[in-house]
N, C-alpha and C. Protein backbone atom coordinates (compact mmCIF):
# COMPACT_ATOMS: atom_id res chain seq x y z
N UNK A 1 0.84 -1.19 0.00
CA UNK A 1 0.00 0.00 0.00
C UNK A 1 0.88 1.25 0.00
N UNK A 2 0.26 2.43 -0.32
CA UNK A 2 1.03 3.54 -0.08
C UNK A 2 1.87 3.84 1.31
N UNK A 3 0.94 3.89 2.15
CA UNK A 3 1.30 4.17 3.12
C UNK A 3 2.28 3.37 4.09
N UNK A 4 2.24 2.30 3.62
CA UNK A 4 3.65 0.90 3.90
C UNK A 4 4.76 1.11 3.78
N UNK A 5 5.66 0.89 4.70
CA UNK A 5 6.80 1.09 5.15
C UNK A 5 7.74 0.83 4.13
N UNK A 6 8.86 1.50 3.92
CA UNK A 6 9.84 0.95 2.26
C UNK A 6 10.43 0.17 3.06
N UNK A 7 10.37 -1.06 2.60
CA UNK A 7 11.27 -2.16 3.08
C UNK A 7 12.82 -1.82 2.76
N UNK A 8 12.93 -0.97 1.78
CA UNK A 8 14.71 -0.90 1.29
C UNK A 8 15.29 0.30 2.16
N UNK A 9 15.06 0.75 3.76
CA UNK A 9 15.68 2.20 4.11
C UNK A 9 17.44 2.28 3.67
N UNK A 10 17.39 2.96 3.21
CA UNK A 10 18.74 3.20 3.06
C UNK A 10 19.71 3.17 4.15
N UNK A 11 21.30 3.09 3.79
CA UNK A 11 21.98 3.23 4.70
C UNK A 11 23.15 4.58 3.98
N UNK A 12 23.51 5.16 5.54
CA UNK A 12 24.39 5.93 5.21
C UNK A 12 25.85 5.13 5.61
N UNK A 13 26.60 5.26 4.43
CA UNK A 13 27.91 5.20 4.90
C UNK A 13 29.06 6.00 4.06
N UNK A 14 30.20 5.76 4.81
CA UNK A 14 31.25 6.41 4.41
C UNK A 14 31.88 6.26 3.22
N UNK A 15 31.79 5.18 2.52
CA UNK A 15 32.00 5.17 1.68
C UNK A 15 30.51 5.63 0.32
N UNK A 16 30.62 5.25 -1.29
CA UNK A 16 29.76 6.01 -1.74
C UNK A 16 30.22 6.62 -2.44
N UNK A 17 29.34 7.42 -3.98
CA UNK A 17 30.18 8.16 -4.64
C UNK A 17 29.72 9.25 -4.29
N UNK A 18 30.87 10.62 -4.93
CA UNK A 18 31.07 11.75 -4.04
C UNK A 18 30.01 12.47 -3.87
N UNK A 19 28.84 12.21 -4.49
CA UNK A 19 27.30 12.61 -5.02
C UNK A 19 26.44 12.54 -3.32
N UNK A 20 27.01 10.98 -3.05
CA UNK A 20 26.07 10.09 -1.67
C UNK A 20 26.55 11.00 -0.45
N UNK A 21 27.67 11.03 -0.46
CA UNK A 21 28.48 11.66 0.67
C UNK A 21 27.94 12.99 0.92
N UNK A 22 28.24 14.11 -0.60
CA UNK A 22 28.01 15.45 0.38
C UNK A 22 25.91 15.19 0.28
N UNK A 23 25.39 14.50 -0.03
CA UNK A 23 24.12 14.49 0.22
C UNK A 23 23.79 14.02 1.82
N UNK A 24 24.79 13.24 1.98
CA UNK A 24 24.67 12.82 3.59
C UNK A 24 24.96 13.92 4.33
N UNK A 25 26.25 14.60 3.76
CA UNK A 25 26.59 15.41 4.96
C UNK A 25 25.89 17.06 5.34
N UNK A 26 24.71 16.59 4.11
CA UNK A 26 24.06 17.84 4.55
C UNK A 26 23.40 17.59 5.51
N UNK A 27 22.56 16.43 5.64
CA UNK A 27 21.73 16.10 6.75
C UNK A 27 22.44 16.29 8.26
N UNK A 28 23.40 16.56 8.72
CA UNK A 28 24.06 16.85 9.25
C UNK A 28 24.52 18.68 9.47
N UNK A 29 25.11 19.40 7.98
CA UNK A 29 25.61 20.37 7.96
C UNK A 29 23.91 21.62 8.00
N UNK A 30 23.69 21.24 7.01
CA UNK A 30 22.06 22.13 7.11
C UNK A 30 21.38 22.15 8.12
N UNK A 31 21.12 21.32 9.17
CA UNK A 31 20.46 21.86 10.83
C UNK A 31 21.47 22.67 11.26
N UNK A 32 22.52 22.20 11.13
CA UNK A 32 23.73 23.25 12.35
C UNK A 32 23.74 24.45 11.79
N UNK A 33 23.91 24.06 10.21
CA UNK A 33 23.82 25.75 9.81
C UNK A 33 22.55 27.03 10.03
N UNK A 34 21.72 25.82 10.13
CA UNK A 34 20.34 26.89 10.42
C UNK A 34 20.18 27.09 12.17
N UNK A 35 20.66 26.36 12.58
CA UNK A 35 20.46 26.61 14.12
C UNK A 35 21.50 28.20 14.45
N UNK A 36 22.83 27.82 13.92
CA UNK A 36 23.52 29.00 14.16
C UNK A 36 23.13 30.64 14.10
N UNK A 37 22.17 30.02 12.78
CA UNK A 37 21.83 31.37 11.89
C UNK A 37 20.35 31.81 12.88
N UNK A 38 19.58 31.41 13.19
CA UNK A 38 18.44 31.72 14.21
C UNK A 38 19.23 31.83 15.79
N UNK A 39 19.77 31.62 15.75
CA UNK A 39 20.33 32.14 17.04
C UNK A 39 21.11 33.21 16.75
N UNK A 40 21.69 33.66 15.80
CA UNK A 40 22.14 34.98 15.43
C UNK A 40 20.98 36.07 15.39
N UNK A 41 19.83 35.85 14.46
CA UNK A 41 18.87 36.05 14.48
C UNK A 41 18.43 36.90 15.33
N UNK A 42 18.31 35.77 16.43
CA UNK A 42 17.73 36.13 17.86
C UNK A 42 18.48 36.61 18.54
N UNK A 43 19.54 37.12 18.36
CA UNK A 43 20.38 37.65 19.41
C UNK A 43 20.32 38.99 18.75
N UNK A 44 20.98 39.00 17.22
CA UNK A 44 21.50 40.22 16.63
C UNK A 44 20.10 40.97 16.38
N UNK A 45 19.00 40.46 15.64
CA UNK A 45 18.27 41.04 15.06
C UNK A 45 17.75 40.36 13.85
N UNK A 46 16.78 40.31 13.13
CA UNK A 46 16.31 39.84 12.31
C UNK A 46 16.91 40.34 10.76
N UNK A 47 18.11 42.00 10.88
CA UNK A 47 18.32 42.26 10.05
C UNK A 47 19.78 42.11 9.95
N UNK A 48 19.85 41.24 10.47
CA UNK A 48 22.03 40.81 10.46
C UNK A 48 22.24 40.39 9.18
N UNK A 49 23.31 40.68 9.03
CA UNK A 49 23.91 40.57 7.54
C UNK A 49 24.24 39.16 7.88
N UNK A 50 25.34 38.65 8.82
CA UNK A 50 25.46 37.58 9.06
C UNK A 50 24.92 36.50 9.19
N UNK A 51 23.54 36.70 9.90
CA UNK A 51 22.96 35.92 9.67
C UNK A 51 22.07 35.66 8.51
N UNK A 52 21.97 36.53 7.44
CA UNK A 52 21.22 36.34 5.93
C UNK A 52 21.82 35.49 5.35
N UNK A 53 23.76 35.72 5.56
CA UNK A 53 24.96 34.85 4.62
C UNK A 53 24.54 33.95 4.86
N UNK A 54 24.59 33.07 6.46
CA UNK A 54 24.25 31.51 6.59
C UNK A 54 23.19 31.51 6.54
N UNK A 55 22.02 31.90 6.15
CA UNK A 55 20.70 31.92 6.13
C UNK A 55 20.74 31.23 4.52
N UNK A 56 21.48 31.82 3.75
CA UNK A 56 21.39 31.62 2.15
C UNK A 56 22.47 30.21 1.92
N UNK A 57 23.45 29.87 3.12
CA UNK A 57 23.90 28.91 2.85
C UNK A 57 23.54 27.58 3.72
N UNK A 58 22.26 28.10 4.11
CA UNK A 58 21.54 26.62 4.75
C UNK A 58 20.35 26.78 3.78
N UNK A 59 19.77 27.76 3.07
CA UNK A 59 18.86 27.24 2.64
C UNK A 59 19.50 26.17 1.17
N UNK A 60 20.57 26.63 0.97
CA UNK A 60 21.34 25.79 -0.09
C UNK A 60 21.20 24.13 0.13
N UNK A 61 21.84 24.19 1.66
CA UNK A 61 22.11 22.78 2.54
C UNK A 61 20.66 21.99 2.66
N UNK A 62 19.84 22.94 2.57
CA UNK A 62 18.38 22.02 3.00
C UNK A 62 17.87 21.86 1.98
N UNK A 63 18.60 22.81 0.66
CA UNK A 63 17.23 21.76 -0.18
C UNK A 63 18.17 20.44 -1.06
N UNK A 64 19.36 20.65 -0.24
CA UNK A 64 19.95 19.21 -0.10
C UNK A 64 19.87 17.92 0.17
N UNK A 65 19.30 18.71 1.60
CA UNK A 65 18.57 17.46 2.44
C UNK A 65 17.31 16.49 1.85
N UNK A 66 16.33 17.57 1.49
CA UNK A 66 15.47 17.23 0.45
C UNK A 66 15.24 16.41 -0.18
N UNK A 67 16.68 16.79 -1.45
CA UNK A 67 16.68 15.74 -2.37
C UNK A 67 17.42 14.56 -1.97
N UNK A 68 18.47 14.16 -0.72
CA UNK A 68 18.65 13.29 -0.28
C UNK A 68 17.38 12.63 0.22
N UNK A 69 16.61 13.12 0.97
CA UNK A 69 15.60 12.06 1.15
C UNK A 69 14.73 11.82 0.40
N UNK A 70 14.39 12.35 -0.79
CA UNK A 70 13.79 12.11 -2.52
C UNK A 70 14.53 10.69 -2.70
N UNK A 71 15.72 11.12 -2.88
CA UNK A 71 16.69 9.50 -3.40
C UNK A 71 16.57 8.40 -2.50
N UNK A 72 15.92 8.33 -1.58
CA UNK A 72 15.83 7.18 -0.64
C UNK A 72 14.20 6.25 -1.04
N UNK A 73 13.11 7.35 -1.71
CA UNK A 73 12.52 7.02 -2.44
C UNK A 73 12.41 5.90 -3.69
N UNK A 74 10.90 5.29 -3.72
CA UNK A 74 11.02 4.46 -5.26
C UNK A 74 11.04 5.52 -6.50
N UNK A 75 12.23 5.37 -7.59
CA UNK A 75 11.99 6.69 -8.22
C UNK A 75 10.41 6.96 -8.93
N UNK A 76 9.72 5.79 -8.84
CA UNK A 76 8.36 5.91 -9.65
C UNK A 76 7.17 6.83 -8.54
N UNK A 77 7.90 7.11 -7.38
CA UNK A 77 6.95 7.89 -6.69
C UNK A 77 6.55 9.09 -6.77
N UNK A 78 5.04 9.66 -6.64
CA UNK A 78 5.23 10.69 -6.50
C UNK A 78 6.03 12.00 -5.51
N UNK A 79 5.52 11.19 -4.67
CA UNK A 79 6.53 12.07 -3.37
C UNK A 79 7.61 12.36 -3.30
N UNK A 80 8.23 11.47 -4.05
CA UNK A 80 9.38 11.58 -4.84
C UNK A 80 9.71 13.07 -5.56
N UNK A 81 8.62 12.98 -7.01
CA UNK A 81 8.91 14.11 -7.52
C UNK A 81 8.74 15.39 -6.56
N UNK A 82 7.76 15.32 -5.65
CA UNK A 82 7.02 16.74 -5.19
C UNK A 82 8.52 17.07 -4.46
N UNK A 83 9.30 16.00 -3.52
CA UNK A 83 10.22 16.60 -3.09
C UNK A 83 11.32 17.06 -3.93
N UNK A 84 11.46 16.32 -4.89
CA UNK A 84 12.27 17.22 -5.56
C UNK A 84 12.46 18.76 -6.36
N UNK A 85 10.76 19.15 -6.66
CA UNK A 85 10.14 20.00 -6.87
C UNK A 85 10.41 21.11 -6.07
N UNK A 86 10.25 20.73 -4.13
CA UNK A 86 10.09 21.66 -2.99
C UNK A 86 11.14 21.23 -2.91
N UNK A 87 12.48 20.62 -3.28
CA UNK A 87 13.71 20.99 -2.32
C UNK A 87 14.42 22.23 -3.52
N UNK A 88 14.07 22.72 -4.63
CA UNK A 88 14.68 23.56 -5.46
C UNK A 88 13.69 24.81 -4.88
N UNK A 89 12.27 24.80 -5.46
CA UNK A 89 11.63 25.99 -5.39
C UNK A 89 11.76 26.23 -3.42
N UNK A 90 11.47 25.57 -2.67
CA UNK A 90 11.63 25.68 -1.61
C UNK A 90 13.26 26.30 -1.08
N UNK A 91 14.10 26.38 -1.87
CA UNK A 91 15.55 26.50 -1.58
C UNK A 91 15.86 28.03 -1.96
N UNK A 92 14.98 28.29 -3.21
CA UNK A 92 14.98 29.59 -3.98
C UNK A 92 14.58 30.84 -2.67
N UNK A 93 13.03 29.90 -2.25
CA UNK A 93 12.33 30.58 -1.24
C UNK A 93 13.04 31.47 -0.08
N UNK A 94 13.38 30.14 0.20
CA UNK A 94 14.04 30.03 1.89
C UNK A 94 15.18 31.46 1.49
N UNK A 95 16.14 31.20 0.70
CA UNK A 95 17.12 31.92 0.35
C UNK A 95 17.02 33.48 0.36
N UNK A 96 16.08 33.74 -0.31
CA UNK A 96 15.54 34.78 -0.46
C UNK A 96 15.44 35.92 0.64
N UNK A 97 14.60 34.68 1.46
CA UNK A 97 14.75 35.45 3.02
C UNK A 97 15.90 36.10 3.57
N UNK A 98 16.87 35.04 3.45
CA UNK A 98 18.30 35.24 3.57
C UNK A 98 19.20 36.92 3.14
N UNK A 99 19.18 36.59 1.75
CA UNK A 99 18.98 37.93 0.79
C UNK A 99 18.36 39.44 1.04
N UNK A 100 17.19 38.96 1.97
CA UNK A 100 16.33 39.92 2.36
C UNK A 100 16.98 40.71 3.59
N UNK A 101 17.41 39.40 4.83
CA UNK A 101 18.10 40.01 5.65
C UNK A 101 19.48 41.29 5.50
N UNK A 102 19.87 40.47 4.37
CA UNK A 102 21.08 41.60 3.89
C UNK A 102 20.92 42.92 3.62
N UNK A 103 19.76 42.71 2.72
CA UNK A 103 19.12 44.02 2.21
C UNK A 103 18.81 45.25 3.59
N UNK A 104 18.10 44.17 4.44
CA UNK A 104 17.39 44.91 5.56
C UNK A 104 18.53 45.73 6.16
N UNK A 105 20.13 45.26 6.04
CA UNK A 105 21.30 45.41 6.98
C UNK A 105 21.63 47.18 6.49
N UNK A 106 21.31 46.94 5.21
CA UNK A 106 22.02 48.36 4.90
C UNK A 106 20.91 49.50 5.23
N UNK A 107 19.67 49.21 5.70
CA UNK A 107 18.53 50.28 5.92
C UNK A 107 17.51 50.04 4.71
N UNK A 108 17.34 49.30 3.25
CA UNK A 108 16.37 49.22 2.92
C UNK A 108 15.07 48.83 3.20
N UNK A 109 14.01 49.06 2.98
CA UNK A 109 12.48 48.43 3.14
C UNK A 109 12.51 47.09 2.82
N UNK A 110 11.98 46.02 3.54
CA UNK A 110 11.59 45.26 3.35
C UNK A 110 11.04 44.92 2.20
N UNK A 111 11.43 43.50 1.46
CA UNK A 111 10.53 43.14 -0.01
C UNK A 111 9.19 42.69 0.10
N UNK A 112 9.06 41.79 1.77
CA UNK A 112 7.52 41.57 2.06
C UNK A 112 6.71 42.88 2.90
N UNK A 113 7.13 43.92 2.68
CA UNK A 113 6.27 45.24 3.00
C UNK A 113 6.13 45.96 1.41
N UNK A 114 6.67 45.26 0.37
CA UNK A 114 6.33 46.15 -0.81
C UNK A 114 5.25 45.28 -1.47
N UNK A 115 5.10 46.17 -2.43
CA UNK A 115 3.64 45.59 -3.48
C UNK A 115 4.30 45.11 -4.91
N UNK A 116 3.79 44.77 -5.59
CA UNK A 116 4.19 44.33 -6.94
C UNK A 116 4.73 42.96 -6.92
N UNK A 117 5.99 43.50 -7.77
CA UNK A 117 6.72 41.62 -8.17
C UNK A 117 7.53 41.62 -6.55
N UNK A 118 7.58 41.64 -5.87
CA UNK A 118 8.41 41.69 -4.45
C UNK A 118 7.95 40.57 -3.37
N UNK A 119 6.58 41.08 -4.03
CA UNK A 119 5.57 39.93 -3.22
C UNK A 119 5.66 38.62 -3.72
N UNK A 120 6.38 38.14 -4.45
CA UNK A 120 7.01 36.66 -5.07
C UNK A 120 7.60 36.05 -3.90
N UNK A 121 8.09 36.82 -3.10
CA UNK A 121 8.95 36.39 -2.04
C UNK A 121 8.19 35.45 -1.12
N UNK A 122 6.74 36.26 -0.69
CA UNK A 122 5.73 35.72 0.21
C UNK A 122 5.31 34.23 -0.18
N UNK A 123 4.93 33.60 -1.42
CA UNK A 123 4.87 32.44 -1.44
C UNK A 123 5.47 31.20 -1.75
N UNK A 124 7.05 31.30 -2.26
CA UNK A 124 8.06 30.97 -2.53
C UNK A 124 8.75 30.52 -1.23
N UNK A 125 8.53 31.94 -0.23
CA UNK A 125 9.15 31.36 1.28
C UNK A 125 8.18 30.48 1.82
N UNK A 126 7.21 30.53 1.74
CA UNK A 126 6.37 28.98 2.71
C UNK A 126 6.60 27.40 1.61
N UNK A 127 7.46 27.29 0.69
CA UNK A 127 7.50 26.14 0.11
C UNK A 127 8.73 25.43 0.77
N UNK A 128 9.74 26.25 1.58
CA UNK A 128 10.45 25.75 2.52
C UNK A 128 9.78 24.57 3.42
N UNK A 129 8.58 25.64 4.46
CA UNK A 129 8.20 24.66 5.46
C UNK A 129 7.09 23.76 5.16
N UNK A 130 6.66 23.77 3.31
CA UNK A 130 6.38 22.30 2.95
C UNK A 130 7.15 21.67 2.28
N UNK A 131 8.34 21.85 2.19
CA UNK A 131 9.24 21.01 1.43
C UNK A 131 9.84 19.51 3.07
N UNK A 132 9.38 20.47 4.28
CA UNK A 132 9.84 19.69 5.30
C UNK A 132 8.75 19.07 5.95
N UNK A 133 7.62 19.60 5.71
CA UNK A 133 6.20 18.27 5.73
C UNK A 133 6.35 17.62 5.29
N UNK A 134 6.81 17.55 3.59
CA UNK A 134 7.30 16.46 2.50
C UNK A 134 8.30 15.33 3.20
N UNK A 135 9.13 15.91 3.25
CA UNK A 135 9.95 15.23 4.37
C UNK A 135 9.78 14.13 5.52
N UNK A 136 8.58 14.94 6.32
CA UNK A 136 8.19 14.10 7.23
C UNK A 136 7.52 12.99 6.64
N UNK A 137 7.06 13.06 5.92
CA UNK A 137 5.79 12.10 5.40
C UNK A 137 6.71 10.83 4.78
N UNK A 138 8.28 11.55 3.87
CA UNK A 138 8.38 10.63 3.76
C UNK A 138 9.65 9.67 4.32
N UNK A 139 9.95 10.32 5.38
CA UNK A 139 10.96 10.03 6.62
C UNK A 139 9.70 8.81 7.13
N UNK A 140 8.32 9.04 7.38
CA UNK A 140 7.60 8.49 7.85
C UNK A 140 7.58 6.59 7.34
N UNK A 141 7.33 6.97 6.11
CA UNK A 141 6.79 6.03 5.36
C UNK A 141 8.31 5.40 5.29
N UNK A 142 9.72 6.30 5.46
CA UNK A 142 11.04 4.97 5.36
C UNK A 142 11.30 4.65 6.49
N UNK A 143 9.89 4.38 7.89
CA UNK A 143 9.93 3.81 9.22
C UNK A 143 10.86 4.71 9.83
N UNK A 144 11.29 5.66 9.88
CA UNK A 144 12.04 6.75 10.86
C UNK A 144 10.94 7.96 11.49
N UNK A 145 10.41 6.82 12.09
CA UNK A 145 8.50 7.60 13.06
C UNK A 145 9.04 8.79 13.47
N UNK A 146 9.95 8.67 14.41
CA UNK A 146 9.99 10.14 15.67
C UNK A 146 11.13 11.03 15.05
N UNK A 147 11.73 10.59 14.42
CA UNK A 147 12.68 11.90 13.36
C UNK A 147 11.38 12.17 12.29
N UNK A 148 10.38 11.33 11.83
CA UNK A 148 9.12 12.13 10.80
C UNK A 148 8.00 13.16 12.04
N UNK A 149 7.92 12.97 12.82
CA UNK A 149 7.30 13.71 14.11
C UNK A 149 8.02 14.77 14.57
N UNK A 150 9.31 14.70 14.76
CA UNK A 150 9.86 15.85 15.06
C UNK A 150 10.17 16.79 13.71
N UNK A 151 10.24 16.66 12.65
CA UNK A 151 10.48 17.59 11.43
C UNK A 151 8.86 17.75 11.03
N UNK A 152 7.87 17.33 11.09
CA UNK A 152 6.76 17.88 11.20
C UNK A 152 6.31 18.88 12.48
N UNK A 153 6.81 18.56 13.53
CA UNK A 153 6.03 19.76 14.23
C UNK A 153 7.14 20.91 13.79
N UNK A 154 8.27 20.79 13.36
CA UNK A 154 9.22 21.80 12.84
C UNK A 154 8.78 22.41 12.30
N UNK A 155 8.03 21.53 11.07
CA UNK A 155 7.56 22.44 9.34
C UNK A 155 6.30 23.14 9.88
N UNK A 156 5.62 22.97 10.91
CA UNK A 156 4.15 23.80 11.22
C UNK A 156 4.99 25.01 12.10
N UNK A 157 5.92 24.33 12.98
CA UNK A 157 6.65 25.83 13.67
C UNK A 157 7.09 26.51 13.01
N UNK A 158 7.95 26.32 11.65
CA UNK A 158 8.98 27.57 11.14
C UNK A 158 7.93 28.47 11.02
N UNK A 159 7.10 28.56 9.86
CA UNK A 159 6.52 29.75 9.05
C UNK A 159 5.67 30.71 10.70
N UNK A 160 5.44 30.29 11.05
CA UNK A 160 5.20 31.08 13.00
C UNK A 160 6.16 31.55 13.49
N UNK A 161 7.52 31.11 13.72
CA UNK A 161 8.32 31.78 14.33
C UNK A 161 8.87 32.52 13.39
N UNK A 162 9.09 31.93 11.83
CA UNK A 162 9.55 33.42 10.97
C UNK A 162 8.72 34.13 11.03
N UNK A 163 7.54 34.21 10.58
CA UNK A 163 6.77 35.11 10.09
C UNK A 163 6.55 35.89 11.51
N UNK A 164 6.83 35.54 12.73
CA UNK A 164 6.35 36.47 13.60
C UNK A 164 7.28 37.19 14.25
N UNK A 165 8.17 36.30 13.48
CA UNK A 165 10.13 37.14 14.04
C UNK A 165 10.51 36.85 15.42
N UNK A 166 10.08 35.27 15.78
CA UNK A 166 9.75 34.87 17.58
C UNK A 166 11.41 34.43 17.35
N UNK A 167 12.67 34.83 17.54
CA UNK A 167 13.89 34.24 17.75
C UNK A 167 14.07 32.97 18.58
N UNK A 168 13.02 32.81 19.75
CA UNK A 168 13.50 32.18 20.95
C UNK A 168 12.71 30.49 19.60
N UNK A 169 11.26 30.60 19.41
CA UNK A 169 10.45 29.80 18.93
C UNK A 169 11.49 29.18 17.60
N UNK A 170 11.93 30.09 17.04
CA UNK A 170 12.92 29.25 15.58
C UNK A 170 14.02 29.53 15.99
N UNK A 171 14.74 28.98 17.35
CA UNK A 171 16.02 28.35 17.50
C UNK A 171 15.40 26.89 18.12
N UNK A 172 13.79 26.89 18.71
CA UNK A 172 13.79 25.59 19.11
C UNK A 172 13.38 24.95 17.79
N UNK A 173 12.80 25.51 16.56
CA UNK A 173 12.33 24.68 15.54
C UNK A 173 13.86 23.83 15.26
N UNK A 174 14.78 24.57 14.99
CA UNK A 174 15.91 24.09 14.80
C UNK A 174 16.54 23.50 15.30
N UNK A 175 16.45 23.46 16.79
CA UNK A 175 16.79 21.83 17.73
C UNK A 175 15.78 20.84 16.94
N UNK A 176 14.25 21.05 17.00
CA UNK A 176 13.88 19.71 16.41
C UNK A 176 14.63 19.43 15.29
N UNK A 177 15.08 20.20 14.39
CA UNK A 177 15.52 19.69 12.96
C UNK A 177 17.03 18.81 13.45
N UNK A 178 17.43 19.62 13.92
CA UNK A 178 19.04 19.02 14.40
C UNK A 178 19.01 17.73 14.82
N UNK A 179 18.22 17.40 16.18
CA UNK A 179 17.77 16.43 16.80
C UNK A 179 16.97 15.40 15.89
N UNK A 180 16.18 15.78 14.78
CA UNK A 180 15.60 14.67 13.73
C UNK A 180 16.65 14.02 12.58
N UNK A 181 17.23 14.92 12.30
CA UNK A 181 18.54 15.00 11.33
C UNK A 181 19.43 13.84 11.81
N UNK A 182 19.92 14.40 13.03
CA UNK A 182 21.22 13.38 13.24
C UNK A 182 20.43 12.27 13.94
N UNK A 183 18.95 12.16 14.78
CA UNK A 183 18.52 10.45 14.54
C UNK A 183 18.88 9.78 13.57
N UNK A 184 18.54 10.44 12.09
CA UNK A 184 18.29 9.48 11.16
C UNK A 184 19.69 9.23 10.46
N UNK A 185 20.94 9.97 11.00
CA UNK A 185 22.21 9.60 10.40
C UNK A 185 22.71 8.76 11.27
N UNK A 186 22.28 8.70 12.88
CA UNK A 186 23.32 7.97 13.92
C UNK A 186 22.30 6.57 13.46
N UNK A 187 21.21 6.56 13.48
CA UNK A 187 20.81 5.09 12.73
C UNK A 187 21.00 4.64 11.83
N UNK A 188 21.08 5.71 10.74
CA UNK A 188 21.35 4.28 9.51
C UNK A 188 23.06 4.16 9.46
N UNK A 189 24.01 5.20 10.20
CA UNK A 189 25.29 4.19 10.18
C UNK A 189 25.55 3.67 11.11
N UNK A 190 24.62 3.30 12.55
CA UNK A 190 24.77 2.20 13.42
C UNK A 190 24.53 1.07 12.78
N UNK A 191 23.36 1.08 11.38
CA UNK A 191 22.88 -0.14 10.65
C UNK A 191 23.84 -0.74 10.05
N UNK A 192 24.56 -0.26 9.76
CA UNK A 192 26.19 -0.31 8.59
C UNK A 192 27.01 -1.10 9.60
N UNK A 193 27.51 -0.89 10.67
CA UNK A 193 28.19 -1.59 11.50
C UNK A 193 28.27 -2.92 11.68
């Protein structure tokens, strides 16, 4: 059935071609990088330059992650495609934000306080926190339950704590991600062992 567990979960290991590897090591590098960057966030301000840079180089890392867990997929799935779909347009999104922060650094207006083509930004950035529902669903379905539970209550937290600029709320979204992330790497290379 759909909803049946993939009997084939993948394993991560060290070896692999160089493709497998940095796809692994985003699952790893993309929480830390986003945790850093929301805690900058929240400390500096929502308009840190610094934190826009790693903002634009985790949204890179996550829609990494993405398509790493796309490839763990049957390629005939759909969920398949959708994630691969939301780990690009979702990456564009996310980024953006990033971009935005920079902008904000030097004293410009905000792109989601303007009208016109600016407002591209507004729905482009929520394909992030369904590119990580995607995720869950299908973290779910490759039997990794409580790493698909914890990146779902993530993907309902981000667009709340961004959109409301809560610093304290999206540094904890980002423990869940961190904490779901490296479950699903310390298991599948305990499986390898």
């Amino acid at each position: 059935t759909a909803m049946a567990v993939i009997e084939t979960t993948p394993t991560i290991t060290a070896s692999g071609t160089p493709t497998d590897r940095m796809l692994n090591l985003s699952l790893i590098v993309a929480p830390l990088l986003y945790l850093a960057t929301d805690t900058i966030y929240a400390t500096a301000g929502w308009d840190s330059a610094t934190a826009g840079v790693l903002h634009i180089l985790g949204a890179i890392a996550y829609g990494l992650v993405v398509l790493r867990i796309a490839t763990w997929l049957p390629s005939n799935s759909g969920l398949a495609a959708a994630l691969v779909i939301t780990a690009v347009a979702g990456a564009v999104g996310n980024a953006a934000y990033g971009f935005e922060a920079i902008h904000q650094s030097f004293g410009d207006m905000a792109l989601v306080d303007r009208d016109g083509a600016a407002t591209v930004i507004k729905p482009l950035g929520l394909l992030f926190p369904l590119s990580m529902a995607l995720v869950a669903w299908a973290l779910q379905r490759l039997g990794h339950r409580l790493p698909a539970a914890l990146v779902l209550v993530g993907a309902i937290g981000w667009p709340i704590a961004h959109i409301a600029n809560l610093g304290a709320a999206a540094v904890a979204v980002n423990l869940l991600f961190v904490v779901a992330f490296g479950m699903i790497v310390w298991q599948n290379t305990t499986r390898t062992r």
